[in-house]
Protein backbone atom coordinates (compact mmCIF):
# COMPACT_ATOMS: atom_id res chain seq x y z
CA UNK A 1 3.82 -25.40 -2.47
CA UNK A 2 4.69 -22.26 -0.15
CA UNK A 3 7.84 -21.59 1.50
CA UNK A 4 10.42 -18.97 1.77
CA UNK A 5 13.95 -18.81 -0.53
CA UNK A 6 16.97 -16.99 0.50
CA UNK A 7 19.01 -15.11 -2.10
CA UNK A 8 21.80 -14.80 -0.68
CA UNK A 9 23.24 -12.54 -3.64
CA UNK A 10 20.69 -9.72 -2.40
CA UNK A 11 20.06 -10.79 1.11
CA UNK A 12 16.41 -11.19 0.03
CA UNK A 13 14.09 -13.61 0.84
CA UNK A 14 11.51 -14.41 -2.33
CA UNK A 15 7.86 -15.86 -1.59
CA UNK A 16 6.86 -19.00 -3.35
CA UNK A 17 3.33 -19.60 -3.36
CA UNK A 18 1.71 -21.69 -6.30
CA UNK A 19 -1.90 -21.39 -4.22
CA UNK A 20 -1.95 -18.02 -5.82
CA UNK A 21 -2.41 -19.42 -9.27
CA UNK A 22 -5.66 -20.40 -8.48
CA UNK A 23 -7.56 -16.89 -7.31
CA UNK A 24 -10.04 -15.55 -9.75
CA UNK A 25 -9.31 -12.74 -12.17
CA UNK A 26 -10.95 -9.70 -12.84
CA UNK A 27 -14.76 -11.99 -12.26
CA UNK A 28 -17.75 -9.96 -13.68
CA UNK A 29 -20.03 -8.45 -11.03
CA UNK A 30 -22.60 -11.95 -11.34
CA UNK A 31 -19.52 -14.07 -10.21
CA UNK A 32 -17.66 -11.65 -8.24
CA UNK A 33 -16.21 -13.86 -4.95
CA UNK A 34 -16.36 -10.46 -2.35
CA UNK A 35 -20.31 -9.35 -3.55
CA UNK A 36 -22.89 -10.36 -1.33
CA UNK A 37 -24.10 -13.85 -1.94
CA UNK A 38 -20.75 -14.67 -3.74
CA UNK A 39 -18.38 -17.17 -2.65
CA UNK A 40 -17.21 -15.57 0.20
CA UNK A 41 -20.45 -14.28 1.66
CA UNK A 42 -22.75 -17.10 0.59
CA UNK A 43 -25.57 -16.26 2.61
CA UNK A 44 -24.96 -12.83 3.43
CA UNK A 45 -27.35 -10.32 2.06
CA UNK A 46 -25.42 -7.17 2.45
CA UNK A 47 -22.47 -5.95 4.95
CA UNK A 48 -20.62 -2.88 5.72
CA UNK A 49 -16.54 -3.12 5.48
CA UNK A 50 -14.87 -6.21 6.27
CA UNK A 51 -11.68 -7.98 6.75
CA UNK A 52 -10.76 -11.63 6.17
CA UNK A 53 -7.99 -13.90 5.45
CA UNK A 54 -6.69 -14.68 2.15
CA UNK A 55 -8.44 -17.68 0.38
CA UNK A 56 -5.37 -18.03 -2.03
CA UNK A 57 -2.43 -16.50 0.46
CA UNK A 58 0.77 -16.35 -0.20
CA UNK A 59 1.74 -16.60 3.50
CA UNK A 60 -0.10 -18.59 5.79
CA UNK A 61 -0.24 -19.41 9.66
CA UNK A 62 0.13 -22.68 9.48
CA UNK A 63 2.57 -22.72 6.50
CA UNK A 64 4.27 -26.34 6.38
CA UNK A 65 7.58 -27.04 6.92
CA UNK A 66 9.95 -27.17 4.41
CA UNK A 67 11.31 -30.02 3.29
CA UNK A 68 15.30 -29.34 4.13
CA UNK A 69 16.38 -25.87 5.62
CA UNK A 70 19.89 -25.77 4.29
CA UNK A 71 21.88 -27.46 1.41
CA UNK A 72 24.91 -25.76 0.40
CA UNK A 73 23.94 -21.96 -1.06
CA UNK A 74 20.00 -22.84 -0.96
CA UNK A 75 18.33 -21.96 2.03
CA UNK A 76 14.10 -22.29 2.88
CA UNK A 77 11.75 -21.08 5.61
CA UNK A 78 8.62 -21.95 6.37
CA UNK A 79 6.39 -19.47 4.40
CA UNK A 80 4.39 -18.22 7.99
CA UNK A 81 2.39 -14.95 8.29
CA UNK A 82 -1.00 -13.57 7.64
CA UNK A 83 -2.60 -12.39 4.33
CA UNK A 84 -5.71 -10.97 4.77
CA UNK A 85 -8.77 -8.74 2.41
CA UNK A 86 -10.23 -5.94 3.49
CA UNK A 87 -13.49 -5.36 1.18
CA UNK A 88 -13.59 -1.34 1.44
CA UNK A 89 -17.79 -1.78 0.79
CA UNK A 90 -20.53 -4.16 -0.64
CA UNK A 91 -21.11 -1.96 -3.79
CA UNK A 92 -19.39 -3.57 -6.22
CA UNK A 93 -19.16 -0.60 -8.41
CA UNK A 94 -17.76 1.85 -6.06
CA UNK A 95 -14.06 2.55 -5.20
CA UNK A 96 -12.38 5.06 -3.20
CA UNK A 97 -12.70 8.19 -4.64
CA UNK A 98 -16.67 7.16 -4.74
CA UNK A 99 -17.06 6.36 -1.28
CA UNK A 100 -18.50 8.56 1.07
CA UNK A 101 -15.93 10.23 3.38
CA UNK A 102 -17.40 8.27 6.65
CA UNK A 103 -16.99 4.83 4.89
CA UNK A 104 -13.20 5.99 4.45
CA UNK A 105 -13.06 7.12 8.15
CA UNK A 106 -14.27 3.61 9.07
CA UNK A 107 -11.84 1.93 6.46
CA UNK A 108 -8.45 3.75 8.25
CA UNK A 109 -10.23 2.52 11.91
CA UNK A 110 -9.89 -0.99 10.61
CA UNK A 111 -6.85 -0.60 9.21
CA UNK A 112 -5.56 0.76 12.70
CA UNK A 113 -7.46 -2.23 14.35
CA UNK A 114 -5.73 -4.96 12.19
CA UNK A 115 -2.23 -3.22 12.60
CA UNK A 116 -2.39 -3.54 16.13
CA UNK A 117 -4.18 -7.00 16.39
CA UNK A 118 -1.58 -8.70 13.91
CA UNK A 119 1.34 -7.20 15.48
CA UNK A 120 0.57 -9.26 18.49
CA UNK A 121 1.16 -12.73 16.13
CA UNK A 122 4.94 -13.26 17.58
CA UNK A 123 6.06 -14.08 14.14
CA UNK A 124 5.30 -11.02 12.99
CA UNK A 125 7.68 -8.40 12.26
CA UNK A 126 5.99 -6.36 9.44
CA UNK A 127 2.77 -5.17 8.83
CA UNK A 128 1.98 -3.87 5.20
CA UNK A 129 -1.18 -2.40 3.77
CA UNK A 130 -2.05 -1.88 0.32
CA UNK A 131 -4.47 -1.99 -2.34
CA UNK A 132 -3.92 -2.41 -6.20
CA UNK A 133 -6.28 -1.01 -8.26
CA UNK A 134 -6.86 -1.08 -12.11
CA UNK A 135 -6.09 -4.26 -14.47
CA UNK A 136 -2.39 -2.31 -14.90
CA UNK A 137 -1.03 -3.60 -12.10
CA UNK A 138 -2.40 -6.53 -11.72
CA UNK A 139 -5.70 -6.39 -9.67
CA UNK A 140 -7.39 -9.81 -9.84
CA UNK A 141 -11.20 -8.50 -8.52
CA UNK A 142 -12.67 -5.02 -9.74
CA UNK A 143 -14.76 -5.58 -6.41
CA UNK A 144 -13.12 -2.19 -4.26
CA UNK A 145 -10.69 -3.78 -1.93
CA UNK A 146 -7.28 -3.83 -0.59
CA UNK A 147 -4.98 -5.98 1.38
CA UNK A 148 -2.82 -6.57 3.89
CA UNK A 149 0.36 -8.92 4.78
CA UNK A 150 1.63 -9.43 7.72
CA UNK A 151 5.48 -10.72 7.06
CA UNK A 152 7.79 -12.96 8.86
CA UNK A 153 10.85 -10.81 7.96
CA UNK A 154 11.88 -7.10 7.28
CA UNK A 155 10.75 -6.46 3.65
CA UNK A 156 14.12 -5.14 1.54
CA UNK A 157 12.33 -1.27 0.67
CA UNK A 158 11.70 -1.45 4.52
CA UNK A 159 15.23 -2.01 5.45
CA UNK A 160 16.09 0.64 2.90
CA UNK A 161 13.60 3.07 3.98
CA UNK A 162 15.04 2.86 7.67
CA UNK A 163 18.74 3.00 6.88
CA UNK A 164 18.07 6.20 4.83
CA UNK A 165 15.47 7.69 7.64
CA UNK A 166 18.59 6.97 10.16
CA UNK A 167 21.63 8.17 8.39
CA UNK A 168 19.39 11.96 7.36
CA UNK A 169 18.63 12.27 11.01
CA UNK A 170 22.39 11.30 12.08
CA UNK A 171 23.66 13.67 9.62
CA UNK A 172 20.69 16.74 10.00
CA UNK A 173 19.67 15.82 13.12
CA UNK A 174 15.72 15.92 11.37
CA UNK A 175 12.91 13.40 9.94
CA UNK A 176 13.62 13.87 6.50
CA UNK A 177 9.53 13.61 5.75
CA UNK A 178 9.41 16.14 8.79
CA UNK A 179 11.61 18.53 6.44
CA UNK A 180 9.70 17.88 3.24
CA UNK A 181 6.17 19.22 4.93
CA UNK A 182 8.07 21.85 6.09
CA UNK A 183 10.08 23.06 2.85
CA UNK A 184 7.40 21.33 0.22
CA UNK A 185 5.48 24.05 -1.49
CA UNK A 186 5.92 23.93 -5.06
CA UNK A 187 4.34 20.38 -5.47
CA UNK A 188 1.48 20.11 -3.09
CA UNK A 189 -1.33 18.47 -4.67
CA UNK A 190 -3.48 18.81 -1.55
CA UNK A 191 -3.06 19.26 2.30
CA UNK A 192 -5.64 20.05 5.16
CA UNK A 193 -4.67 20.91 9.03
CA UNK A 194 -3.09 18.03 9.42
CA UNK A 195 -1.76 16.12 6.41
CA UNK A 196 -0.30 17.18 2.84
CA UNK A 197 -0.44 15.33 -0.49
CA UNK A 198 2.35 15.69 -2.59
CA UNK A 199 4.00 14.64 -5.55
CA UNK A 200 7.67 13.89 -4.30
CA UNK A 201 10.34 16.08 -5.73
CA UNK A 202 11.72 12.63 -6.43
CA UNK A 203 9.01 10.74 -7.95
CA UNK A 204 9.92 7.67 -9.41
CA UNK A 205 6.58 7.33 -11.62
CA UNK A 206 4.89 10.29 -13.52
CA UNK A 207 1.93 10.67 -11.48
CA UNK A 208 3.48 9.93 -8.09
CA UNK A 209 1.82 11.07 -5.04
CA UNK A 210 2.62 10.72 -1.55
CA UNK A 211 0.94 11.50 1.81
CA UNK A 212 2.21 12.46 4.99
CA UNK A 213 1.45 13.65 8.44
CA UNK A 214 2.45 16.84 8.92
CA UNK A 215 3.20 15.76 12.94
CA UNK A 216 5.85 13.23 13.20
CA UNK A 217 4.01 9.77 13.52
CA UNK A 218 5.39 6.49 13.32
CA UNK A 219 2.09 4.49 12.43
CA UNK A 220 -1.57 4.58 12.09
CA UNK A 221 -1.77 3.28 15.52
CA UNK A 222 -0.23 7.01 16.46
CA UNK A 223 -3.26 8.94 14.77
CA UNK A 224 -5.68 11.40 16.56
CA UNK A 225 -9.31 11.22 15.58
CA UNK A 226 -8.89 14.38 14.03
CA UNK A 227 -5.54 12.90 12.20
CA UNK A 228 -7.84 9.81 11.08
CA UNK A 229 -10.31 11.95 9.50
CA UNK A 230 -8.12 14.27 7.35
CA UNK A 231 -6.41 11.32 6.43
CA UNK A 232 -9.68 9.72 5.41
CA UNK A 233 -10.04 12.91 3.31
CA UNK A 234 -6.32 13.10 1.92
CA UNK A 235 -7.06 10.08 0.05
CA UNK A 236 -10.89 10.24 -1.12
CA UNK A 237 -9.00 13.97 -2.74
CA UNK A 238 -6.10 12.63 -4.48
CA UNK A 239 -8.15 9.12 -5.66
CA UNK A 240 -10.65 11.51 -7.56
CA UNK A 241 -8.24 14.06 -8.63
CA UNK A 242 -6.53 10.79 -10.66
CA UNK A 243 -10.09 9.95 -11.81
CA UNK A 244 -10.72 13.16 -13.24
CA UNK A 245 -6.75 13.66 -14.41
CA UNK A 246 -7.65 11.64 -17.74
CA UNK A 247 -11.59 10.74 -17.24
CA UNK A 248 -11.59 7.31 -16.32
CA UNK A 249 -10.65 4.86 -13.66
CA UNK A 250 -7.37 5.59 -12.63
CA UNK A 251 -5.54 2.52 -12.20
CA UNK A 252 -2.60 2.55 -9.16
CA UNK A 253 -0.72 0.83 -6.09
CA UNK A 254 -1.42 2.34 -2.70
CA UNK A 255 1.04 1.18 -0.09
CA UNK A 256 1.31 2.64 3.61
CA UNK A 257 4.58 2.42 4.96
CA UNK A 258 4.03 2.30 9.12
CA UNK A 259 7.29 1.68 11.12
CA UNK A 260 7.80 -2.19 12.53
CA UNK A 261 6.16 -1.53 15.67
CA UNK A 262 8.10 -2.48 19.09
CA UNK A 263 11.24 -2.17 17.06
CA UNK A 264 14.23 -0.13 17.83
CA UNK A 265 13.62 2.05 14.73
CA UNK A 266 9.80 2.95 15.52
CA UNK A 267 11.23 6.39 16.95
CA UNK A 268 12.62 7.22 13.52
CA UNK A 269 10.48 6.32 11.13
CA UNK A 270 7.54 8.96 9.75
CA UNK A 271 4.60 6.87 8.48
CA UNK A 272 3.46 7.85 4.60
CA UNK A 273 1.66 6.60 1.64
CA UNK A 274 2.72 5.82 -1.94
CA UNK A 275 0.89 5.92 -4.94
CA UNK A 276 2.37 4.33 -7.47
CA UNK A 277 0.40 4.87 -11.08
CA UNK A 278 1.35 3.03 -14.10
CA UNK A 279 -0.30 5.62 -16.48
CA UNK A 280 2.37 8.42 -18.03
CA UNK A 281 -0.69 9.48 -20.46
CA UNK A 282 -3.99 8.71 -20.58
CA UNK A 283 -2.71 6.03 -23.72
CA UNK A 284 0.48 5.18 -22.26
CA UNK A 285 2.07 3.06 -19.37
CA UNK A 286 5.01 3.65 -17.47
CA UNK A 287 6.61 -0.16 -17.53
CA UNK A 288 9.01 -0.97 -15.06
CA UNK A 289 11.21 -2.76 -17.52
CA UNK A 290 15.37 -4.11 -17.35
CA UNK A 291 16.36 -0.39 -16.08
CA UNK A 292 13.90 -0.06 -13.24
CA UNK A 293 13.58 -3.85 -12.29
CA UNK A 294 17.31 -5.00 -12.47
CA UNK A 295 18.56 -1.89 -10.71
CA UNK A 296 16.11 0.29 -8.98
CA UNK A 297 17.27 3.25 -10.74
CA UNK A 298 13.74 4.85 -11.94
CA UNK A 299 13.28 6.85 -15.03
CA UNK A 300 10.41 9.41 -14.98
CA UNK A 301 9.26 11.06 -18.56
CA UNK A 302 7.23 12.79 -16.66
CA UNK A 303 8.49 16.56 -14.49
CA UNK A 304 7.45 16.32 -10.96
CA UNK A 305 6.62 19.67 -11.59
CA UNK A 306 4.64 19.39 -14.03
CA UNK A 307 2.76 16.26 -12.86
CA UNK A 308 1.97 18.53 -9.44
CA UNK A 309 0.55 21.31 -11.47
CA UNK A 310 -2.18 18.95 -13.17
CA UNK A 311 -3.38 17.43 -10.35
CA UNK A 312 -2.98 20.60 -7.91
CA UNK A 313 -5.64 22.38 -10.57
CA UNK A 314 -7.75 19.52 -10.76
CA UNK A 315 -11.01 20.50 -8.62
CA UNK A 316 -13.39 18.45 -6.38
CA UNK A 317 -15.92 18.20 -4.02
CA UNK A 318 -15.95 15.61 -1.41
């Protein structure tokens, strides 16, 4: 079963997709779907970075039809779009922070490359790349990966992103992210010539960090070679500061937020990252429990601050 539900309390449209019941969790390296030779690259011996589409999706292009559209309050769609993984490398102990800086390089090139190509897809109308990492939040292979969705609607946090983008600049007349690079000093975790790594004066989880441009850029599709690299760089830093915060694989959700290209709010919107750690402590986890979940109103036991400090003094050589 896969098809779209409308809430029509929240205006939200909720994803139901039993195929995902079936994907393999956290496999041991010997039966590890994404290694070379595994069930995905049965007779491949070894490959570089590549993308593919989901075995277990939760969208698909050729999603069935639903079997009514409307009856009374309920409401369905057909669950269409794309769901594809990108396997960062073949090693299946690497990740990130471990992988040398041109492997990275090549990894934001693809992720350019599939923006643009997917985008095309005239059902299409939001493209959103991510990668969870850790058993905290849910990762399903330890095999370094990430992912990428192409949706058939707006996501809410989108929407909510670009009404809040468009009423600061209405109101200031600025990006608000163009602001923050320019007034953010006290919590920079990292920056180069032409991006900054920061943890948000109004992180949400303890170790929150997020990266932006310093030039005004609405997606990766926007990025200079130069741009690409220092990205590249931005997150190989802040991926091994996290390792080295408590000494072990730092578990977290990476998300890059591009604007919905050809839209009439692509002028507005200043692409970023989030990462989103679970950890408060190297024994504790930050749950997102009734507070967080029923309202979106975050509690962090954490200081920005403070969180900034640790990671800012963190050193290490990539």
């Amino acid at each position: 079963m896969q098809e779209l539900r409308y809430n029509p309390i929240t205006g939200e449209w909720v994803i139901v997709s039993t195929a995902t019941q079936s994907r393999p969790v956290r496999p041991s390296k010997v039966s590890c779907p994404i290694c070379p030779g595994g069930a995905e690259f049965l007779d491949v011996e070894d490959y570089d970075l590549v993308s593919f589409e989901n075995r277990y999706p939760s969208l698909r292009r050729d999603a069935p039809e639903p079997d009514f559209k409307e009856k009374g309050p309920f409401r369905k769609e057909r669950a269409l779009g794309v769901c594809e993984v990108v396997v960062y490398t073949s090693d299946h102990e690497s990740s990130l922070p471990e992988m040398p800086l041109k492997q990275i390089v090549k990894l934001v090139k693809m992720w350019k490359s599939r923006t643009r190509e997917l985008y095309m897809e005239d059902f299409v109308r939001y493209v959103f790349i991510f990668e969870n990492r850790g058993k905290e939040v849910g990762a399903s292979l330890p095999h370094p990966h990430g992912q990428i969705y192409a949706f058939p609607f707006l996501p809410p946090r989108i929407e909510r992103k670009i009404s809040a983008m468009r009423k600061w600049q209405e109101e200031r007349g600025r990006c608000p992210i163009c602001e923050i690079v320019e007034s953010e000093k006290e919590r920079v975790v990292y920056e180069n010539d032409t991006f900054m790594a920061v943890v948000p004066f109004y992180a949400r989880f303890p170790y929150e960090v997020h990266v932006y441009p310093k030039r005004h850029v609405a997606s990766l599709l926007e990025l200079s070679q130069k741009e690409e690299e220092d990205f590249a760089k931005a997150l190989k830093v802040v991926t091994m500061k996290y390792d080295a915060l408590f000494q072990e694989e730092f578990p977290y959700m990476m998300m890059l937020f591009q604007a919905p290209l050809w839209s009439e709010y692509e002028h507005l919107f200043h692409f970023h990252v989030e990462f989103n750690p679970p950890k408060r402590s190297k024994d504790k986890l930050k749950w997102m429990a009734s507070v967080e979940t029923g309202t979106w109103a975050f509690i962090n036991p954490v200081l920005p601050e403070d969180a900034a400090k640790a990671l800012r003094e963190i050193e290490v050589e990539v």
